[in-house]
Protein backbone atom coordinates (compact mmCIF):
# COMPACT_ATOMS: atom_id res chain seq x y z
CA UNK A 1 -44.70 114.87 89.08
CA UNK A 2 -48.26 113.11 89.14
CA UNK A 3 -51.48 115.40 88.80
CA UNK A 4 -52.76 116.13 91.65
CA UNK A 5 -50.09 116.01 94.20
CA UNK A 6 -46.88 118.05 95.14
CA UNK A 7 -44.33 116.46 97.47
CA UNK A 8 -42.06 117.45 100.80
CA UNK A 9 -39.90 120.17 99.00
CA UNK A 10 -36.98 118.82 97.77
CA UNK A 11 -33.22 119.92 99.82
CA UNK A 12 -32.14 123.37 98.34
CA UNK A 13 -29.33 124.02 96.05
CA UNK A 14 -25.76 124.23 98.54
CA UNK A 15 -25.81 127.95 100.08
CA UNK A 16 -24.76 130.01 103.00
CA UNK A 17 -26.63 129.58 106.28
CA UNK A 18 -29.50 131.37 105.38
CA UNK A 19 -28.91 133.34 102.19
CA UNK A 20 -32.34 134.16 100.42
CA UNK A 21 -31.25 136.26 97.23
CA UNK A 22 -32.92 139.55 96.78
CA UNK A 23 -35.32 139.34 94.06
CA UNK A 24 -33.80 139.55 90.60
CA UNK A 25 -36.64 138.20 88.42
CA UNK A 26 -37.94 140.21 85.80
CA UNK A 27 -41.24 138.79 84.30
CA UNK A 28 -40.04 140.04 80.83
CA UNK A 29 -43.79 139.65 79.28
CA UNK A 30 -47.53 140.11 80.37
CA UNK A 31 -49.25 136.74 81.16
CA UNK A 32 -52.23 136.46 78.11
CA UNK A 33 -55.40 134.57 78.23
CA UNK A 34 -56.32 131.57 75.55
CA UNK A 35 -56.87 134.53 72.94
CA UNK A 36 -53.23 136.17 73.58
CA UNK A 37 -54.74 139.09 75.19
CA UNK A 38 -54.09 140.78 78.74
CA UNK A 39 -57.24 140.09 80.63
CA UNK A 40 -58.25 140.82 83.92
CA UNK A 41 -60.39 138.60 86.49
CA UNK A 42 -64.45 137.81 85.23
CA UNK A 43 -66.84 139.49 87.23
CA UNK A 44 -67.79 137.57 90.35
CA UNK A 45 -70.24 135.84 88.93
CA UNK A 46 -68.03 134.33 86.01
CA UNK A 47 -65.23 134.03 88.59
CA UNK A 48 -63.69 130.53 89.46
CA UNK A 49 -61.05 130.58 92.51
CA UNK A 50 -58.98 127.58 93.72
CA UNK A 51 -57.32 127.68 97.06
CA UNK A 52 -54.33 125.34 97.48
CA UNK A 53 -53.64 124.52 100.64
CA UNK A 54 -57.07 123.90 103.15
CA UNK A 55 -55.74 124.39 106.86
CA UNK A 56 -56.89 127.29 108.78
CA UNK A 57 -56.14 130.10 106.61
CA UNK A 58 -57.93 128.40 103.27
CA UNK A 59 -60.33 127.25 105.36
CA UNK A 60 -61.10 130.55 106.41
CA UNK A 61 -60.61 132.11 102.92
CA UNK A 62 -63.02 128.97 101.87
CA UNK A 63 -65.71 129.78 103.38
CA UNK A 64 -65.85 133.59 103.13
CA UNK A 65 -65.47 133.11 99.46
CA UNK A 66 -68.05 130.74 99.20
CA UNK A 67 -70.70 133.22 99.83
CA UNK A 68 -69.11 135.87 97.86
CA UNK A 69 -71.28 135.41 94.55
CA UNK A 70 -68.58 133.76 92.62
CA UNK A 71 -69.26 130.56 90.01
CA UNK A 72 -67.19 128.26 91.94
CA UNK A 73 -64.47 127.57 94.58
CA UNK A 74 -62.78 124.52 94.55
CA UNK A 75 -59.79 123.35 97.39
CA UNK A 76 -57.17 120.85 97.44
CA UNK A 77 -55.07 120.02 100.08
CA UNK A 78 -51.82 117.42 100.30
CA UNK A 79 -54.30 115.82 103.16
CA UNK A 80 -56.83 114.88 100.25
CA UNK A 81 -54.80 111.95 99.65
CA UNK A 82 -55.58 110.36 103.01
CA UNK A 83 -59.29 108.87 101.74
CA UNK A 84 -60.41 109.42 105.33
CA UNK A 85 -59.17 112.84 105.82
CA UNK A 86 -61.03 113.99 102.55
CA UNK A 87 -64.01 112.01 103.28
CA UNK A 88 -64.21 113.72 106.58
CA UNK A 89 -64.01 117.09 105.43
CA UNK A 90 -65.32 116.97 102.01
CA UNK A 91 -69.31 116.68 103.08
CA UNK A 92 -68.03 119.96 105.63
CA UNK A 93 -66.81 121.81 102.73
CA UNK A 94 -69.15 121.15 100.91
CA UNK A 95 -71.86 122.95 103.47
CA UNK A 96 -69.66 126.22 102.99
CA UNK A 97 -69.90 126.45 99.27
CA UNK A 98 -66.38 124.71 98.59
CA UNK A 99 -65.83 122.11 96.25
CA UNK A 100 -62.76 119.82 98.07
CA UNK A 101 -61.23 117.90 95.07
CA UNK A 102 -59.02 114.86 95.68
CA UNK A 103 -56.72 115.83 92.95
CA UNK A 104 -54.89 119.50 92.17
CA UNK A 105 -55.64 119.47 88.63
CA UNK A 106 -59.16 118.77 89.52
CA UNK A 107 -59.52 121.88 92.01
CA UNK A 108 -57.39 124.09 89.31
CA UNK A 109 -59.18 123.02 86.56
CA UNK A 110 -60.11 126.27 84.42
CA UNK A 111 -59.58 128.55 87.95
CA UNK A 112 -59.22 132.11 87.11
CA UNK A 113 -57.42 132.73 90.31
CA UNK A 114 -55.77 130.31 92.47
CA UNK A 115 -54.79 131.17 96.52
CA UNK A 116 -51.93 129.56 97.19
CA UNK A 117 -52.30 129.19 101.02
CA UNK A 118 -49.37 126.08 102.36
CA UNK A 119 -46.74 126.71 104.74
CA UNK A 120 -43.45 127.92 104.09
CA UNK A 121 -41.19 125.66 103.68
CA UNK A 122 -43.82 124.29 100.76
CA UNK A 123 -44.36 127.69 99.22
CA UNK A 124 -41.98 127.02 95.70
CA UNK A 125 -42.99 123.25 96.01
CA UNK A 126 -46.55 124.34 95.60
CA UNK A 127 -45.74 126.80 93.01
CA UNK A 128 -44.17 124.13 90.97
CA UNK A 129 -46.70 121.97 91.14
CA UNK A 130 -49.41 124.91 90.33
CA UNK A 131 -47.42 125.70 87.36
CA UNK A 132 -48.02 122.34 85.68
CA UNK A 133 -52.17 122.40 86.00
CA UNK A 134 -53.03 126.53 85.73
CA UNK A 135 -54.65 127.58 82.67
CA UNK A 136 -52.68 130.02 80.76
CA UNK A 137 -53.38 134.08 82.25
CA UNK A 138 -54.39 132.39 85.66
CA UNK A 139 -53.91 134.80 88.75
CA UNK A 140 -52.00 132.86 91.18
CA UNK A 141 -52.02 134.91 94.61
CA UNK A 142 -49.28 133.62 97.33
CA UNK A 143 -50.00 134.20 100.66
CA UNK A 144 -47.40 132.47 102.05
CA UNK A 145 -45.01 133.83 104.41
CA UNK A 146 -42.11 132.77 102.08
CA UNK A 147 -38.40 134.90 101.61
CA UNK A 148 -38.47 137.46 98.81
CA UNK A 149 -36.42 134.94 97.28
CA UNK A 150 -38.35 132.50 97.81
CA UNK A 151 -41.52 134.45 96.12
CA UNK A 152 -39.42 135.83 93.48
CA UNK A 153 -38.54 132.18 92.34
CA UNK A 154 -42.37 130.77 92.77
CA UNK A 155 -42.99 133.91 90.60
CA UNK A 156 -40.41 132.68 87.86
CA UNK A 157 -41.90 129.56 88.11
CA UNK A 158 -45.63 130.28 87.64
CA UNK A 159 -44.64 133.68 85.17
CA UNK A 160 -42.88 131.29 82.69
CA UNK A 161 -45.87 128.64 82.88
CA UNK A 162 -48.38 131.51 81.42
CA UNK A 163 -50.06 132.30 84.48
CA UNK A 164 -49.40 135.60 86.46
CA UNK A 165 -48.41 135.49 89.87
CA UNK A 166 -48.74 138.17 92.50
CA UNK A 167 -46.94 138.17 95.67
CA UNK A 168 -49.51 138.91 98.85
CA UNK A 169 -47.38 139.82 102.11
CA UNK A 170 -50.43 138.81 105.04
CA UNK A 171 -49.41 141.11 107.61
CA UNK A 172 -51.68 140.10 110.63
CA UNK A 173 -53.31 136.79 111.82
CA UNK A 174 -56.12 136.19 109.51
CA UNK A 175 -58.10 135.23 112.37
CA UNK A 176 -60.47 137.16 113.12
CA UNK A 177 -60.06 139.22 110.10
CA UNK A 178 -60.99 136.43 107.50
CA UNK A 179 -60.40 137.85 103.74
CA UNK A 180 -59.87 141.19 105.62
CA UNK A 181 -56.53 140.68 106.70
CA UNK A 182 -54.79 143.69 105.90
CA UNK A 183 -52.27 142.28 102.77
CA UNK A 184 -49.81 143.83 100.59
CA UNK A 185 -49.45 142.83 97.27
CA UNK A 186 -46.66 143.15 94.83
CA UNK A 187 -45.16 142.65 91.27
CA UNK A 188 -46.11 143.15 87.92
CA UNK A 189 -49.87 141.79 87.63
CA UNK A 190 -50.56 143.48 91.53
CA UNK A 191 -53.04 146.28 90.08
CA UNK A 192 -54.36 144.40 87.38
CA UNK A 193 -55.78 141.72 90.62
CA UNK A 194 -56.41 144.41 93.36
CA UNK A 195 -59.61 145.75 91.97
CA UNK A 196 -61.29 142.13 91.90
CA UNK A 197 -59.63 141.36 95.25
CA UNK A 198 -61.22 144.41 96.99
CA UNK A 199 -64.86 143.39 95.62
CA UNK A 200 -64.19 139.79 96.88
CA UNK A 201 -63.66 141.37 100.50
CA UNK A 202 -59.69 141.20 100.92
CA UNK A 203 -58.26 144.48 102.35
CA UNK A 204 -55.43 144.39 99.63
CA UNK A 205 -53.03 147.50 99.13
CA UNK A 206 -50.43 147.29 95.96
CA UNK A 207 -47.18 147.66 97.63
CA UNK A 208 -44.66 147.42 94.74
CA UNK A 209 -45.12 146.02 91.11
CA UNK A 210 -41.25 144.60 91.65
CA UNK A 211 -41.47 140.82 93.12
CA UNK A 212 -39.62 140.27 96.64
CA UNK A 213 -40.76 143.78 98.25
CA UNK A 214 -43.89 143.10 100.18
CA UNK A 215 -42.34 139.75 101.40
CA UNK A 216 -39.33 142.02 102.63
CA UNK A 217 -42.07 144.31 104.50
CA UNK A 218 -43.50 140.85 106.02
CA UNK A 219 -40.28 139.40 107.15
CA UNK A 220 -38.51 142.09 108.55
CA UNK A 221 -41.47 143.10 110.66
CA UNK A 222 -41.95 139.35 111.54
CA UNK A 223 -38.40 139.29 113.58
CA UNK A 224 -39.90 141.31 116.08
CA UNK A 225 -44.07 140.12 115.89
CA UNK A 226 -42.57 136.94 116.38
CA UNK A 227 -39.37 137.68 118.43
CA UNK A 228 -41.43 139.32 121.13
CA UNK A 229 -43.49 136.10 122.07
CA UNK A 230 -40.35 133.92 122.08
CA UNK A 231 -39.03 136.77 124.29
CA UNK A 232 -42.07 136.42 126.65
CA UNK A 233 -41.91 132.40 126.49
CA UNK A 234 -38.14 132.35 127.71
CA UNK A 235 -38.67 135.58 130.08
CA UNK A 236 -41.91 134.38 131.79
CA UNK A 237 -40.91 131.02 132.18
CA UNK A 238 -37.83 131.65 133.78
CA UNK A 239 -39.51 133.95 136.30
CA UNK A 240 -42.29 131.35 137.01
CA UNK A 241 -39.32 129.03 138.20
CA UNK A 242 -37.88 132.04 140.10
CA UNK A 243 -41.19 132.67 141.97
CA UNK A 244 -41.49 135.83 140.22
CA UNK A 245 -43.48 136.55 137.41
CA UNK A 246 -45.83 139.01 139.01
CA UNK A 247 -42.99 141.20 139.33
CA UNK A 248 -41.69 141.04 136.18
CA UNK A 249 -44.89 141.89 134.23
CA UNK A 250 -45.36 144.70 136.91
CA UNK A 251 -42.85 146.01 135.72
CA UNK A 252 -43.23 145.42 131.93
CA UNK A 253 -46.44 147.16 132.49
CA UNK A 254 -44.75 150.08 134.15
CA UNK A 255 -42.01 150.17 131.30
CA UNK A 256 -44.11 149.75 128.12
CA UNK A 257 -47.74 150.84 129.14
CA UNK A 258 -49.07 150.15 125.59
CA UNK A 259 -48.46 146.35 125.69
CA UNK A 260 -51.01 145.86 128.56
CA UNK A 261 -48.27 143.50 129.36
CA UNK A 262 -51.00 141.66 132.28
CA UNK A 263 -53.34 140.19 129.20
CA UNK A 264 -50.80 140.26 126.65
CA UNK A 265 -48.54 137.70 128.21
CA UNK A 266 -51.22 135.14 127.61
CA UNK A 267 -52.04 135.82 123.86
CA UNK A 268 -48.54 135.65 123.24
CA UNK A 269 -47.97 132.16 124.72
CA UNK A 270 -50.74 131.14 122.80
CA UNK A 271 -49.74 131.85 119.69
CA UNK A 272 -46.92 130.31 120.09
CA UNK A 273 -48.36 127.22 121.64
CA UNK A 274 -50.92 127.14 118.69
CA UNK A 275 -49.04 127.82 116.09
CA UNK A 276 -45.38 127.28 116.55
CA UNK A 277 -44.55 124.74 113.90
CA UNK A 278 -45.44 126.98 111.01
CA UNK A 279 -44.21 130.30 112.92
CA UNK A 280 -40.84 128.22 113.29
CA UNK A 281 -41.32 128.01 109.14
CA UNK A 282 -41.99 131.17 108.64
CA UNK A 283 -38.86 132.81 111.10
CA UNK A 284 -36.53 130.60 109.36
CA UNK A 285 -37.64 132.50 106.01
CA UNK A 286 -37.20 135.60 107.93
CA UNK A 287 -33.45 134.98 108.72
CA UNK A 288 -32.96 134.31 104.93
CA UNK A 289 -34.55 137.70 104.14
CA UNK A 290 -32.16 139.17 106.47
CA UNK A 291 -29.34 137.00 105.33
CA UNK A 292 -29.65 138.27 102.09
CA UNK A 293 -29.38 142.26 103.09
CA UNK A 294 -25.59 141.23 104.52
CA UNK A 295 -27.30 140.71 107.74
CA UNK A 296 -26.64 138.04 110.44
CA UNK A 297 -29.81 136.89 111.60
CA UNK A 298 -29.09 136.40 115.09
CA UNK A 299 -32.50 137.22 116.42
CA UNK A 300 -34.25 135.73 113.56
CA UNK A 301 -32.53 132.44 114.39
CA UNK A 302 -33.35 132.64 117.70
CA UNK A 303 -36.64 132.91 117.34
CA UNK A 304 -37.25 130.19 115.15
CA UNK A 305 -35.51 127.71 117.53
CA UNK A 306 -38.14 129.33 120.38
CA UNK A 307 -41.30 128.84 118.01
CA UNK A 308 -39.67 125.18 117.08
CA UNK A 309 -38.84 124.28 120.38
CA UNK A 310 -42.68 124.53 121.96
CA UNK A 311 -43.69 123.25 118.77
CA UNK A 312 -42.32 120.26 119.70
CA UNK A 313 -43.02 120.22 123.06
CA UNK A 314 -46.49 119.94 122.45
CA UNK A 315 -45.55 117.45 119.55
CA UNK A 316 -44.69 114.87 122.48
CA UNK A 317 -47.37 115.39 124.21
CA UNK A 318 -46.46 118.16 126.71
CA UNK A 319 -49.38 120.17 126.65
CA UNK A 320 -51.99 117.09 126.39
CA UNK A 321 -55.36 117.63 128.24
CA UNK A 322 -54.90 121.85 127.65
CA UNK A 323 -57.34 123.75 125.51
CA UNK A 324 -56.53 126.90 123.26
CA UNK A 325 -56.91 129.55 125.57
CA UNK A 326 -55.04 128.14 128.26
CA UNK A 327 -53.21 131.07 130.59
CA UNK A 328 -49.58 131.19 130.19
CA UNK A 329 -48.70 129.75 133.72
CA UNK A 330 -50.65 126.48 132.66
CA UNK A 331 -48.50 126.01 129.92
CA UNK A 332 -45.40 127.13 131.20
CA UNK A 333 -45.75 124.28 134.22
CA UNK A 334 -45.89 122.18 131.75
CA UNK A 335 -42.66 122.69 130.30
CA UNK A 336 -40.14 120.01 131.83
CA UNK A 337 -36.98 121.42 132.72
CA UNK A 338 -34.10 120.63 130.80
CA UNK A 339 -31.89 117.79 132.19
CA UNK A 340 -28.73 118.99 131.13
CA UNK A 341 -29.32 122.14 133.21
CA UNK A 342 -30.24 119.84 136.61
C-alpha cells in the first residue's frame, strides 16, 4: 500500500456470525533493536512517540504527551489527507507540542513507540499499515477496543515486522482521565513497556504476557458498560411515550440505589448520543469475543444495533441544534417514532 496511508479495512476472510478466535499467536522471538539486542524505551528525553490515529483519544494522549519531556511526538491521522482538514489542525497541534505529519511514514519515522489509537473496525488495518514504516524493536501500544482475535492478529502482524507490540485493554473513558485511564496491558513485551509508560503518566497494570487476555477483560465487561445505556435508551424512551418516566427511574432508584439512577439516566444517553458510532464498533468486537468462548452473543448484538441505531439518528440530522450535555428527555423527543409501528 502507499506510505503514508492505510485504507477502509478490507471484508474478512468467510466465518461464522461473529467468531473472533481466541488468541493462538505465539511471538516465537524477542523484537531486537538495529544492533540485535533487546532494548527497552530511551529515557524521556531520548524518547520519540507517534500516535496513529488523532480523534479524541490521540488528541488527548497528544497533548498530555507533549509536555511530558519527551524529544518528539509526531501524529497522523487518515484525515491528514484532506489538505484542509490537516491545515486546520496542524497550526493547533502544533501549539500542544505535536508534530501532525501528512504522511504515516513521516509521523513513524524513527518512533520508539507508536499509540495506535483508530477505531475498531480499523484496528488490524492500522496494524498493517504500521508494520510496513516501524523501525525494527519499535513498541507499538494498541489501544483499540479490538477482539482478542483481532489484537492477537495485529500482534502477528507488527511481531513478524520487528517491532514489538503490546496489547493495552482501556477500561474507562479516557475523558477526564487523559493518559490516566486505568489500562491493562498484555503479551510478551508488556513489562519490558510498563515502566516507561508509568513515568509518561499512563496508569498501566501488566495483565498477562499472553496476547488476547486483556482485550477479553475489556470486552466481556463492555457487554454490560455498554448494554446498560442501550438498556436505558430503549427503557426511558418508551416510558417518555407512556407518560411515565418519573416512575420508572423512581423506581430504578429504589431498586439499585448505587446507580443514582435520577443523574445517571442522562450521562448514559449521552454517551451514547456522543459516541455511538464507534461504541457500535467496539460491541460488534465484543460479540466476536463472546462468539469465540461458544457463546451466542445475544446481548452483545443487541447492543450494538442500540449504539448503531442513535448513531445514525443523529447521522440524519435528528439531534441538529442539541449540544453535548443535552438531558435525556431532549433527545429522546427527538427520536421519530418508527412508521412501521404506527
Amino acid at each position: 500500500m502507499p506510505e503514508g496511508h492505510f485504507t477502509e479495512a478490507a471484508p474478512p476472510a468467510p466465518r461464522s456470525r461473529y467468531t473472533s478466535p481466541l488468541p493462538v499467536y505465539d511471538p516465537g522471538m524477542e523484537s531486537h533493536d538495529r544492533e540485535g539486542n533487546a532494548a527497552p524505551l530511551p529515557e524521556l528525553s531520548r524518547l520519540r512517540i507517534a500516535l496513529v490515529g488523532y480523534g479524541e483519544v490521540g488528541t488527548i494522549f497528544g497533548t498530555a504527551l507533549g509536555k511530558a519531556g519527551v524529544a518528539r511526538v509526531a501524529a497522523y491521522d487518515l484525515k491528514a489527507r484532506d489538505a484542509a482538514w490537516l491545515a486546520a489542525n496542524r497550526e493547533r497541534a502544533a501549539r500542544e507540542g505535536v508534530a501532525l505529519e501528512a504522511r504515516l511514514g513521516d509521523a513513524l519515522r524513527d518512533a520508539d513507540l507508536v499509540v495506535s489509537a483508530v477505531t475498531a473496525a480499523q484496528a488490524r488495518t492500522a496494524a498493517e499499515a504500521i508494520a510496513t514504516a516501524i523501525r525494527k524493536g519499535a513498541f507499538v501500544l494498541d489501544v483499540n477496543s479490538s477482539s482478542p482475535g483481532c489484537k492477537s492478529g495485529c500482534a502477528a502482524v507488527v511481531d513478524a515486522a520487528g517491532g514489538r507490540y503490546v496489547e493495552a485493554a482501556v477500561m474507562a473513558a479516557v475523558p477526564p482521565y487523559g493518559l490516566a485511564v486505568p489500562m491493562v496491558l498484555g503479551g510478551p513485551h508488556a513489562d519490558a513497556i510498563a515502566p516507561r509508560l508509568a513515568q509518561l503518566g499512563f496508569r498501566a497494570d501488566v495483565g498477562s504476557t499472553e496476547y488476547g487476555r486483556a482485550s477479553a477483560i475489556k470486552l466481556c465487561r463492555s457487554v454490560v458498560v455498554k448494554g446498560i445505556e442501550a438498556l436505558a435508551v430503549e427503557s426511558l424512551l418508551a416510558a417518555r411515550r407512556y407518560g411515565v418516566e418519573r416512575e420508572v427511574l423512581a423506581s430504578l432508584v429504589e431498586s439499585f440505589p448505587g446507580m443514582k439512577w435520577d443523574t445517571q439516566a442522562d450521562y448514559l444517553w449521552r454517551r451514547v448520543y456522543q459516541h455511538g458510532a464507534r461504541r457500535a464498533e467496539e460491541m460488534r468486537e465484543a460479540a466476536h469475543t463472546v462468539d469465540g468462548a461458544g457463546v451466542v452473543p445475544r446481548m452483545a448484538a443487541a447492543t450494538a444495533e442500540v449504539q448503531a441505531w442513535i448513531a445514525e439518528r443523529r447521522a440524519q440530522g435528528d439531534f441538529d441544534g442539541l449540544d453535548d450535555n443535552a438531558p435525556w428527555p431532549a433527545l429522546a423527543d427527538r427520536i421519530a417514532r418508527d412508521p412501521a409501528k404506527d
